[in-house]
PDB file of N, CA and C in Angstrom:
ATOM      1  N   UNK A   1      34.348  71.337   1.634  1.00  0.00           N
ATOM      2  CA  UNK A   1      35.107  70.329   0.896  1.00  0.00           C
ATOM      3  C   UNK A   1      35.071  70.692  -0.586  1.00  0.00           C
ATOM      4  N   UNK A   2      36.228  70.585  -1.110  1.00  0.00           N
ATOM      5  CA  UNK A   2      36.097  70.976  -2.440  1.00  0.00           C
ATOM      6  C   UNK A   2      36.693  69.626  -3.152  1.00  0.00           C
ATOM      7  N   UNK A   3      35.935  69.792  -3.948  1.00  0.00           N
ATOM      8  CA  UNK A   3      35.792  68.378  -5.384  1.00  0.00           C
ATOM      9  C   UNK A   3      36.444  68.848  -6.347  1.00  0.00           C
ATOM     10  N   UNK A   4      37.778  67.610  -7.073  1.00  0.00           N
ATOM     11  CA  UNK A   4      38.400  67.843  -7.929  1.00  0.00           C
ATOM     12  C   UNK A   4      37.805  67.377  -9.514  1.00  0.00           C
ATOM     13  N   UNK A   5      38.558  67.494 -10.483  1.00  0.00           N
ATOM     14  CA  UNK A   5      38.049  67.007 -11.498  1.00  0.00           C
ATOM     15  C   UNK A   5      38.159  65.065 -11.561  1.00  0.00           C
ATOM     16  N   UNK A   6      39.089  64.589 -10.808  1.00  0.00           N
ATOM     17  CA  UNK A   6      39.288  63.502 -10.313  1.00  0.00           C
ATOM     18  C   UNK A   6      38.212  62.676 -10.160  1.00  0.00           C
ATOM     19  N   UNK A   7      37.611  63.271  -8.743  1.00  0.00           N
ATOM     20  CA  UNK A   7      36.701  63.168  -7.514  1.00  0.00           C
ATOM     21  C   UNK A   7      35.360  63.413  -8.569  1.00  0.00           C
ATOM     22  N   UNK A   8      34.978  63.763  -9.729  1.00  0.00           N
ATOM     23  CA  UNK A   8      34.008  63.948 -10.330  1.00  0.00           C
ATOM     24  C   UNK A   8      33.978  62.937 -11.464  1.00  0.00           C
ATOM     25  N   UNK A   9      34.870  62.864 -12.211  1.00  0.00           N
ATOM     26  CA  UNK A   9      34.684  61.377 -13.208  1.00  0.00           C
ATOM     27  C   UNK A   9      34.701  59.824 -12.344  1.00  0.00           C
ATOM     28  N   UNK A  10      35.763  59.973 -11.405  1.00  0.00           N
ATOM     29  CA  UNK A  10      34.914  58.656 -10.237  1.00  0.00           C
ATOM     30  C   UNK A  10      33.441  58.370 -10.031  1.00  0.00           C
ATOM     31  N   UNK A  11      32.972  59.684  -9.342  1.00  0.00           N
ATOM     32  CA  UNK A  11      31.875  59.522  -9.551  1.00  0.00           C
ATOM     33  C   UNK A  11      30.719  59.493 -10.499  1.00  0.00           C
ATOM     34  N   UNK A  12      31.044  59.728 -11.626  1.00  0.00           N
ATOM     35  CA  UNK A  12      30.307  59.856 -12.910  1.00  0.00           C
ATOM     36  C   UNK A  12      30.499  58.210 -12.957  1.00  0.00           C
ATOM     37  N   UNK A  13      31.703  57.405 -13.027  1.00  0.00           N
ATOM     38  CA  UNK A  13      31.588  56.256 -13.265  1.00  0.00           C
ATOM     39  C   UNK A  13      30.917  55.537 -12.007  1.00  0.00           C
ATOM     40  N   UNK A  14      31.136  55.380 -11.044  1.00  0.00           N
ATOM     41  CA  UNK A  14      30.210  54.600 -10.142  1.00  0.00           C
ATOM     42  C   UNK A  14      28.141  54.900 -10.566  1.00  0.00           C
ATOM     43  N   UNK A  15      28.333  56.429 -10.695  1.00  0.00           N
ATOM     44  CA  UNK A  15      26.891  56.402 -11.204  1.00  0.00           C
ATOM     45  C   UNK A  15      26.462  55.722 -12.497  1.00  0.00           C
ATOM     46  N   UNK A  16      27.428  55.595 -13.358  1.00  0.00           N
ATOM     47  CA  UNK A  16      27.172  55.198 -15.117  1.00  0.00           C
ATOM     48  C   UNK A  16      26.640  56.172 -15.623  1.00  0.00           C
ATOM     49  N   UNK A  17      27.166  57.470 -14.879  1.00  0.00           N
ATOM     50  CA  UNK A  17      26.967  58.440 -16.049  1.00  0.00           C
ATOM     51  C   UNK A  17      27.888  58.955 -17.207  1.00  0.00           C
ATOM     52  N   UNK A  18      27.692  59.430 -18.510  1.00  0.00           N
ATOM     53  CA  UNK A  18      28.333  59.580 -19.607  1.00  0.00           C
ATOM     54  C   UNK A  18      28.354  61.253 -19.408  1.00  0.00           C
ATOM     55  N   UNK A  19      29.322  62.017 -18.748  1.00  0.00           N
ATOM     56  CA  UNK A  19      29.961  63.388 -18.919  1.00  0.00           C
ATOM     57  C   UNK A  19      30.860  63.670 -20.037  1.00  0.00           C
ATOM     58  N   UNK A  20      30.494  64.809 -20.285  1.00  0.00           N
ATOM     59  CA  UNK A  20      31.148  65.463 -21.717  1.00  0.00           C
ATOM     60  C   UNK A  20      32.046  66.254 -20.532  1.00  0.00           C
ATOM     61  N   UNK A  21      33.042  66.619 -21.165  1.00  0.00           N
ATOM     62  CA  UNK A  21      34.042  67.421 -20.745  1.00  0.00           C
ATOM     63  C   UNK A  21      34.064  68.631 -20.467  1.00  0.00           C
ATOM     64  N   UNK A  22      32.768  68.894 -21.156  1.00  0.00           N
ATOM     65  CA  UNK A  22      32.171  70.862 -20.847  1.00  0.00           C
ATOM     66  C   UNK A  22      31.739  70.540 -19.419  1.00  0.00           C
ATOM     67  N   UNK A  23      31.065  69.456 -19.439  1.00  0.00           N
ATOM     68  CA  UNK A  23      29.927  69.294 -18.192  1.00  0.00           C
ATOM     69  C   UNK A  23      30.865  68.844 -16.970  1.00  0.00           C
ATOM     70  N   UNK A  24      32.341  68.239 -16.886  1.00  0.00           N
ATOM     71  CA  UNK A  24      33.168  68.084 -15.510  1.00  0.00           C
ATOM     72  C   UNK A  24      33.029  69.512 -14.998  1.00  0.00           C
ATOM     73  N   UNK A  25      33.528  70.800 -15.840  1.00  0.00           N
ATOM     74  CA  UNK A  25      33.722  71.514 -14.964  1.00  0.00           C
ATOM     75  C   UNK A  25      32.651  72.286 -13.723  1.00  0.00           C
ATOM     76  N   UNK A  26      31.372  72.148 -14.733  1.00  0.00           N
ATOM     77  CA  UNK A  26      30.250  72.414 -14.038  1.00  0.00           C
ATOM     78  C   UNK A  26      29.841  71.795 -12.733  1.00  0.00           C
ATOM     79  N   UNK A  27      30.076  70.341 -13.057  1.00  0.00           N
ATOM     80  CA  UNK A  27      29.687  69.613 -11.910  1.00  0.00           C
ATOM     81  C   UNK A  27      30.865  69.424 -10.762  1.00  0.00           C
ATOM     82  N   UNK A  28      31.950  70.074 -11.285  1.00  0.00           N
ATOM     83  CA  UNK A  28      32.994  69.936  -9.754  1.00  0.00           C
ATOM     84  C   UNK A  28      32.653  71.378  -8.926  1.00  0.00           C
ATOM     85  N   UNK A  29      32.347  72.217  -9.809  1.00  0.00           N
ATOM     86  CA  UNK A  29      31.791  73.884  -8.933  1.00  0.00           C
ATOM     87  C   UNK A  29      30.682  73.408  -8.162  1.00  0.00           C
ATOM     88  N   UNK A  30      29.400  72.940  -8.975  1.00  0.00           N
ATOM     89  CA  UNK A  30      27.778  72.465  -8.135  1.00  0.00           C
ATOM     90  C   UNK A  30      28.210  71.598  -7.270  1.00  0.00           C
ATOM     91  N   UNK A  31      28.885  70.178  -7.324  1.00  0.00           N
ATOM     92  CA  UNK A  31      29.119  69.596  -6.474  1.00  0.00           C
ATOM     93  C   UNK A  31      29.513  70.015  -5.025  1.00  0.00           C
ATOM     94  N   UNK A  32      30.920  70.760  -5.346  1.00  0.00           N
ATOM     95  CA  UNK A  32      31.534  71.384  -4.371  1.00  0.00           C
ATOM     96  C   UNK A  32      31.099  72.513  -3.956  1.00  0.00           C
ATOM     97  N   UNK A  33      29.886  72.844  -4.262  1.00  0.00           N
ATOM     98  CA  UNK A  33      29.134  73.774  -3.575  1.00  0.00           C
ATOM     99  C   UNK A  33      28.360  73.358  -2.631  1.00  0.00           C
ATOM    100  N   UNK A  34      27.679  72.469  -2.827  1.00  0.00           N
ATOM    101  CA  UNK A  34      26.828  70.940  -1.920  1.00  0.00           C
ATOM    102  C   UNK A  34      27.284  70.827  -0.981  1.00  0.00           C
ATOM    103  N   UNK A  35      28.063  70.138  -0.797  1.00  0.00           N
ATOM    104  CA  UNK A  35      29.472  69.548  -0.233  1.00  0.00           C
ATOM    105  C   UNK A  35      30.138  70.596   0.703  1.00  0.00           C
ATOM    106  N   UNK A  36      30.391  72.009   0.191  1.00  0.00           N
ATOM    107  CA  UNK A  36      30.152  72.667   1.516  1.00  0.00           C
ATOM    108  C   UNK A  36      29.320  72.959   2.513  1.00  0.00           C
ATOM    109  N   UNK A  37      28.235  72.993   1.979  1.00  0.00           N
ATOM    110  CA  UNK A  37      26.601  73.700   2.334  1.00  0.00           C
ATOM    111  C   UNK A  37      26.841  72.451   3.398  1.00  0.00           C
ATOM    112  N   UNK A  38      26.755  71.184   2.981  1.00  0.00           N
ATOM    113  CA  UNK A  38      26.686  69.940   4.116  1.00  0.00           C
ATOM    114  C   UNK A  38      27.910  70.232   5.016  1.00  0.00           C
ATOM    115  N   UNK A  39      28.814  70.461   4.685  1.00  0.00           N
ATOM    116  CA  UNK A  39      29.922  70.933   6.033  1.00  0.00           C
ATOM    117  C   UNK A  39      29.584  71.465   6.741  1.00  0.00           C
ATOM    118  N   UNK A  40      28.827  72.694   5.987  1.00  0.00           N
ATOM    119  CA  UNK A  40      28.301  73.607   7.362  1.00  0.00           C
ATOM    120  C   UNK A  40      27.606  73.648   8.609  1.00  0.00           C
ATOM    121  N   UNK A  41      26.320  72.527   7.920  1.00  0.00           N
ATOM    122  CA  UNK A  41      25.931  72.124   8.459  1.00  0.00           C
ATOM    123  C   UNK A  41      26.322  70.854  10.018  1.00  0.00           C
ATOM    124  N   UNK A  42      27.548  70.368   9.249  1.00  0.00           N
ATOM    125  CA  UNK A  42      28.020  69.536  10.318  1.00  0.00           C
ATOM    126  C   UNK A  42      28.328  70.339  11.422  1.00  0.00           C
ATOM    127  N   UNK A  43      28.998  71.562  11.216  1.00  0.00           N
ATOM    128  CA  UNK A  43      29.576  72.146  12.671  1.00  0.00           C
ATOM    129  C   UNK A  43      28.594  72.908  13.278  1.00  0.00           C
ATOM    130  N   UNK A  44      27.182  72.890  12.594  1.00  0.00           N
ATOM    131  CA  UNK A  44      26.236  73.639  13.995  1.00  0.00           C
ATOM    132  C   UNK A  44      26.099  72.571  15.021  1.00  0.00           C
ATOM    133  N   UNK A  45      26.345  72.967  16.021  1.00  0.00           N
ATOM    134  CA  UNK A  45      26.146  72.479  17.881  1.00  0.00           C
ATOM    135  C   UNK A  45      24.852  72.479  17.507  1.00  0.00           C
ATOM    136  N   UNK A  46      24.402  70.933  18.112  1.00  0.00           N
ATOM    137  CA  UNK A  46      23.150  70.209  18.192  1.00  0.00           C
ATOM    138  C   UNK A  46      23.545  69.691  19.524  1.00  0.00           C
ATOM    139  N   UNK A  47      24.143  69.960  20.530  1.00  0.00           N
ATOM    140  CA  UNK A  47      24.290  69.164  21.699  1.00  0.00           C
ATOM    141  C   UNK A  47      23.675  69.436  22.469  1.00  0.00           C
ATOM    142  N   UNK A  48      22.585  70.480  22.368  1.00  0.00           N
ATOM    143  CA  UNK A  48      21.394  70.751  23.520  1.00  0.00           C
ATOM    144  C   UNK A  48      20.167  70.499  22.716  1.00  0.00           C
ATOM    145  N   UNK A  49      19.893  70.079  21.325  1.00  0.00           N
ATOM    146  CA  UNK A  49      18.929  69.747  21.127  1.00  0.00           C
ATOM    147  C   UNK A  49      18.601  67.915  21.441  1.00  0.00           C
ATOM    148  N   UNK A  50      16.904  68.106  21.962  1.00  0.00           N
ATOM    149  CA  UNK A  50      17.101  67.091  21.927  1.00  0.00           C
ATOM    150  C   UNK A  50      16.295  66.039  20.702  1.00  0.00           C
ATOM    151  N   UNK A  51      16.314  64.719  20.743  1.00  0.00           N
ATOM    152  CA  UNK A  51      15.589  63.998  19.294  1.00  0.00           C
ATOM    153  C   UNK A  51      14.295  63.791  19.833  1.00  0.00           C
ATOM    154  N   UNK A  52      13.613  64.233  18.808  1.00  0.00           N
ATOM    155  CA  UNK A  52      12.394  64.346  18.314  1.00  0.00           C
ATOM    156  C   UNK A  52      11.513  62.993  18.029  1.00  0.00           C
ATOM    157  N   UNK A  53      10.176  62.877  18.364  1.00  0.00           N
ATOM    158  CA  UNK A  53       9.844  61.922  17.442  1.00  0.00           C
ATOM    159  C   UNK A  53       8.372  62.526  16.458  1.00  0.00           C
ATOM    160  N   UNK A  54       8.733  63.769  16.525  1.00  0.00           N
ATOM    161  CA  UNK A  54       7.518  64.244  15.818  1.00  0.00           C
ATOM    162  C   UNK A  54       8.082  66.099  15.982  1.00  0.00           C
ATOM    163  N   UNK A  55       7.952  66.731  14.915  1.00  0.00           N
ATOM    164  CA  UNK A  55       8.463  67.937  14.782  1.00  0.00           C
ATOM    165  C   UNK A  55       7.157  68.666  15.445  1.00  0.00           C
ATOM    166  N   UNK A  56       6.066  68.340  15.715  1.00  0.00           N
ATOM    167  CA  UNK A  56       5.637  69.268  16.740  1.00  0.00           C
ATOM    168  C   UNK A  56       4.832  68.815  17.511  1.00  0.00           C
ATOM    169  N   UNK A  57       4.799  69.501  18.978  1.00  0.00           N
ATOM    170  CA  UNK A  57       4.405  68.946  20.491  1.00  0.00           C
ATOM    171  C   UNK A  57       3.266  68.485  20.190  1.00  0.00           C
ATOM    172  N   UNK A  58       3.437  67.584  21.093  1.00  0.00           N
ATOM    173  CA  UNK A  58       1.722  66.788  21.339  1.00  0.00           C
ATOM    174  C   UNK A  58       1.268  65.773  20.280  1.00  0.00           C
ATOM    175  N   UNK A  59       2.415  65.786  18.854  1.00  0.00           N
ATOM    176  CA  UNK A  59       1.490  65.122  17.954  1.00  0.00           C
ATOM    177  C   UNK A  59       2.033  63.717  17.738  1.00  0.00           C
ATOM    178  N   UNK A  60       0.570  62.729  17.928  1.00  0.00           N
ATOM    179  CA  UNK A  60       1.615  61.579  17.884  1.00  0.00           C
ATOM    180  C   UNK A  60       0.682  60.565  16.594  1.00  0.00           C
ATOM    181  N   UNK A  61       1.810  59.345  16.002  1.00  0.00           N
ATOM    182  CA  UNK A  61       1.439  59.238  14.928  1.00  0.00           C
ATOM    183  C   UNK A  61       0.424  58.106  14.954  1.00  0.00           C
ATOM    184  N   UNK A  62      -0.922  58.309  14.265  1.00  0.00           N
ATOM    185  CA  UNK A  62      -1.862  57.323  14.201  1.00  0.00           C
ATOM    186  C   UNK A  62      -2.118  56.352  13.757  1.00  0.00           C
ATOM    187  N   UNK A  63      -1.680  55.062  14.127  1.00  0.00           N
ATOM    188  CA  UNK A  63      -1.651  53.811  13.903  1.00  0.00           C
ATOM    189  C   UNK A  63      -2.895  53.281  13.385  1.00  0.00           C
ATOM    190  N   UNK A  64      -2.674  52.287  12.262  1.00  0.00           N
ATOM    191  CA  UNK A  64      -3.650  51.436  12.140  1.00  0.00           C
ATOM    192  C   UNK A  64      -3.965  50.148  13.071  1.00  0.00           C
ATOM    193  N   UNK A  65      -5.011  49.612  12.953  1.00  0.00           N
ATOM    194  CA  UNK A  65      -5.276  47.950  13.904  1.00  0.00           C
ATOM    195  C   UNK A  65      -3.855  47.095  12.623  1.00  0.00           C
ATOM    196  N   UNK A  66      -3.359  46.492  13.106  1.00  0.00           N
ATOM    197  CA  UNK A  66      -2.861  45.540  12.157  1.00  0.00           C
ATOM    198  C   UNK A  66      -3.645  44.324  11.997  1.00  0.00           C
ATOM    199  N   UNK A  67      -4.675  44.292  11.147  1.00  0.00           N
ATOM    200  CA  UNK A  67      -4.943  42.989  10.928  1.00  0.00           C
ATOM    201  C   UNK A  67      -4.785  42.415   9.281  1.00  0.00           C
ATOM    202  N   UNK A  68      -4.969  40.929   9.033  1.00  0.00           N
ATOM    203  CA  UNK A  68      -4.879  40.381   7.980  1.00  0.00           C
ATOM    204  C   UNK A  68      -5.739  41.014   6.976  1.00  0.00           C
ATOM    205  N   UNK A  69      -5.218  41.562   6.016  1.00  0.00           N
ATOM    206  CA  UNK A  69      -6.460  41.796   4.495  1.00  0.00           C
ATOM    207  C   UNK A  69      -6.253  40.973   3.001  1.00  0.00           C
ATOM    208  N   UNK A  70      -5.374  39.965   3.200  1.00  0.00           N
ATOM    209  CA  UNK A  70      -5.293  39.525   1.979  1.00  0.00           C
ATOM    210  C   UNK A  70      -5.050  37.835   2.552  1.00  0.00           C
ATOM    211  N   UNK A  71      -5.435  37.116   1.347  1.00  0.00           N
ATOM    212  CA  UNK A  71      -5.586  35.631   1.636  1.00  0.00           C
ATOM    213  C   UNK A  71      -3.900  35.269   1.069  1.00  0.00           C
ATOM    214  N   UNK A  72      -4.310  33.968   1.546  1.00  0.00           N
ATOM    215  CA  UNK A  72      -2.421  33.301   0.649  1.00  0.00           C
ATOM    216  C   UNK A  72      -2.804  32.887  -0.636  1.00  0.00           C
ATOM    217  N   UNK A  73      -2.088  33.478  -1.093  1.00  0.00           N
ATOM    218  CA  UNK A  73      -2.608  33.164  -2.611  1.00  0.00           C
ATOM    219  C   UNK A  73      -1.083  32.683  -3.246  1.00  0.00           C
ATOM    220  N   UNK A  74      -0.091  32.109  -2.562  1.00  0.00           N
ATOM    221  CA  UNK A  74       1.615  31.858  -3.354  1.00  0.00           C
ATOM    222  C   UNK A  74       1.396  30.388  -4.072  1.00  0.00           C
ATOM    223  N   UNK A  75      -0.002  29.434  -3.898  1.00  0.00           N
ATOM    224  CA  UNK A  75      -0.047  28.484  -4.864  1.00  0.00           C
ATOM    225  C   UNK A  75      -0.665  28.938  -6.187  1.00  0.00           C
ATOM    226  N   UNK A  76      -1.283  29.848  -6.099  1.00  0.00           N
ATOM    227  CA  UNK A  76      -1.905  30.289  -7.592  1.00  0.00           C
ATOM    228  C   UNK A  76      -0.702  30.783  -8.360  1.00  0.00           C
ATOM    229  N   UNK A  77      -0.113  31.882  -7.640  1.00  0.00           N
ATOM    230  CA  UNK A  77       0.855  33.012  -8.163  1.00  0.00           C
ATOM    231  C   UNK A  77       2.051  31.644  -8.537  1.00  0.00           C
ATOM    232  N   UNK A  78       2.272  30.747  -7.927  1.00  0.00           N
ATOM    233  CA  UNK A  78       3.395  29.597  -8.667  1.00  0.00           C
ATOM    234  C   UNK A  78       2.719  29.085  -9.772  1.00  0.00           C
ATOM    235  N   UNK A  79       1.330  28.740 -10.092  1.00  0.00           N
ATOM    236  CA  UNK A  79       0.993  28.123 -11.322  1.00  0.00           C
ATOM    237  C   UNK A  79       1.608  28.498 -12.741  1.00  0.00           C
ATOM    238  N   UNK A  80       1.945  29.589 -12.146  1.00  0.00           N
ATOM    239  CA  UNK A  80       2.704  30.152 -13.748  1.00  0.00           C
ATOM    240  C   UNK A  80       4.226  30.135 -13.786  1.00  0.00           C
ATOM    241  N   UNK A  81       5.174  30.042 -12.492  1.00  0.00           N
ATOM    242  CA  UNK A  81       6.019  29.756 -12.650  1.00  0.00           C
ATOM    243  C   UNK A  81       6.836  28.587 -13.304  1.00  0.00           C
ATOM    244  N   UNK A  82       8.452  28.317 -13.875  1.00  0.00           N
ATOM    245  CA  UNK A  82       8.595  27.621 -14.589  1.00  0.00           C
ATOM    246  C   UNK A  82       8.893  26.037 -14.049  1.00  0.00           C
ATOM    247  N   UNK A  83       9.739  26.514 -12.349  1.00  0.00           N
ATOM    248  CA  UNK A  83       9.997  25.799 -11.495  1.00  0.00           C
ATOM    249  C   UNK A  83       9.992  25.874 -10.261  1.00  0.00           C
ATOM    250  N   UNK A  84       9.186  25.171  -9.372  1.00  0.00           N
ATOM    251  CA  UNK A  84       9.142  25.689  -8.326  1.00  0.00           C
ATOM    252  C   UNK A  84       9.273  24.168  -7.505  1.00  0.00           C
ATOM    253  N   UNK A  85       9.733  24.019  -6.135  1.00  0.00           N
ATOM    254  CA  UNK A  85      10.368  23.253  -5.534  1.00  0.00           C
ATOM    255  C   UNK A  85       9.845  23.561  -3.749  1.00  0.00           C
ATOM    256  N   UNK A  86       8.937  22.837  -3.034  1.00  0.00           N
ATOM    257  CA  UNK A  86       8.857  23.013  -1.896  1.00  0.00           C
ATOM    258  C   UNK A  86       8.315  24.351  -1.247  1.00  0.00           C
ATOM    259  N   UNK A  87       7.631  25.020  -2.400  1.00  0.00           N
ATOM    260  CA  UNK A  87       6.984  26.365  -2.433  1.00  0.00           C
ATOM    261  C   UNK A  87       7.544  27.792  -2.301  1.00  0.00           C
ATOM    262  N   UNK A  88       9.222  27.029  -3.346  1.00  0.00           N
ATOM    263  CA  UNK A  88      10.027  27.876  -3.211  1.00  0.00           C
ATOM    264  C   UNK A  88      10.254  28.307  -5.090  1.00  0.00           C
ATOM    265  N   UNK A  89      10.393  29.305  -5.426  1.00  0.00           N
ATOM    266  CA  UNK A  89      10.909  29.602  -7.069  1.00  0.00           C
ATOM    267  C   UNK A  89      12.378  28.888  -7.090  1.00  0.00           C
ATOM    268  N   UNK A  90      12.414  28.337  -8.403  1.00  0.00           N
ATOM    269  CA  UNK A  90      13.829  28.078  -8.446  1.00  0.00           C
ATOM    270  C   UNK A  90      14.526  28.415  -9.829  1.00  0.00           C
ATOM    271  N   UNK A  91      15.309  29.081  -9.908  1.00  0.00           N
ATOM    272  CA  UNK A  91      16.002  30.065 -10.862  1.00  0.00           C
ATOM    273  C   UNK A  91      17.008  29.598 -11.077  1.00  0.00           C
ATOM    274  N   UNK A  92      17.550  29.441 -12.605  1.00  0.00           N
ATOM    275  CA  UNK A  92      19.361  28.870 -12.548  1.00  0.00           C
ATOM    276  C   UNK A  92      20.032  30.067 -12.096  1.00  0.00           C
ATOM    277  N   UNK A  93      21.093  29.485 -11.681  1.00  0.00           N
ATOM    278  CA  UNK A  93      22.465  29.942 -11.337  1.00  0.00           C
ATOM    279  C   UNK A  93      23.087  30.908 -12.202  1.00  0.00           C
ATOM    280  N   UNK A  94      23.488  31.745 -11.301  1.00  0.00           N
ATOM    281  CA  UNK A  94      24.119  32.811 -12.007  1.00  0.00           C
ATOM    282  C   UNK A  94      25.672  33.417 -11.692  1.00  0.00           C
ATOM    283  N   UNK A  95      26.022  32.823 -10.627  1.00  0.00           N
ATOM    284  CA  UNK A  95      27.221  33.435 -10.312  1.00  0.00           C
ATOM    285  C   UNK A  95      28.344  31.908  -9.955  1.00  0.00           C
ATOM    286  N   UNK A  96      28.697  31.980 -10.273  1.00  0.00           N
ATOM    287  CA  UNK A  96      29.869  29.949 -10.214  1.00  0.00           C
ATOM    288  C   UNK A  96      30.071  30.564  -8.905  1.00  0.00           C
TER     289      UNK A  96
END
């Protein structure tokens, strides 16, 4: 896939990045170098491999006990809040 100069200030703006005009051309070559490398990858046949849950035999992953290690502590941690309501934070509004 090749990336235009287009396809590169789009994305400069969705990221909020600030590109100088030296730097589009750079980043539509690197980009679109990427961008093939991942194509390529799409068309290797994986249809006889099968999924994994551990990249090598026999090894499987060691769980902890799940038990409790910490107390409730959300009435202390509210003492400092400004408003709190039913042991919930309550924050103004931000969006009408």
């Amino acid at each position: 896939m090749s990336l235009n100069r287009s396809d590169i200030v789009n994305i400069a703006r969705l990221a909020r990045l600030a590109l100088t005009e030296q730097e589009i051309p750079l980043y539509v070559e690197g980009l679109s170098r990427i961008m093939g490398l991942v194509g390529e990858l799409d068309r290797a046949d994986t249809s006889q491999v099968e999924p994994m849950a551990h990249p090598l035999p026999g090894q499987r992953q060691r769980l902890r006990f799940d038990s409790v290690t910490e107390t409730d502590r959300h009435e202390l941690y509210q003492r400092n809040a400004p408003q709190v309501e039913a042991g919930l934070y309550l924050v103004p509004r931000v969006i009408e």
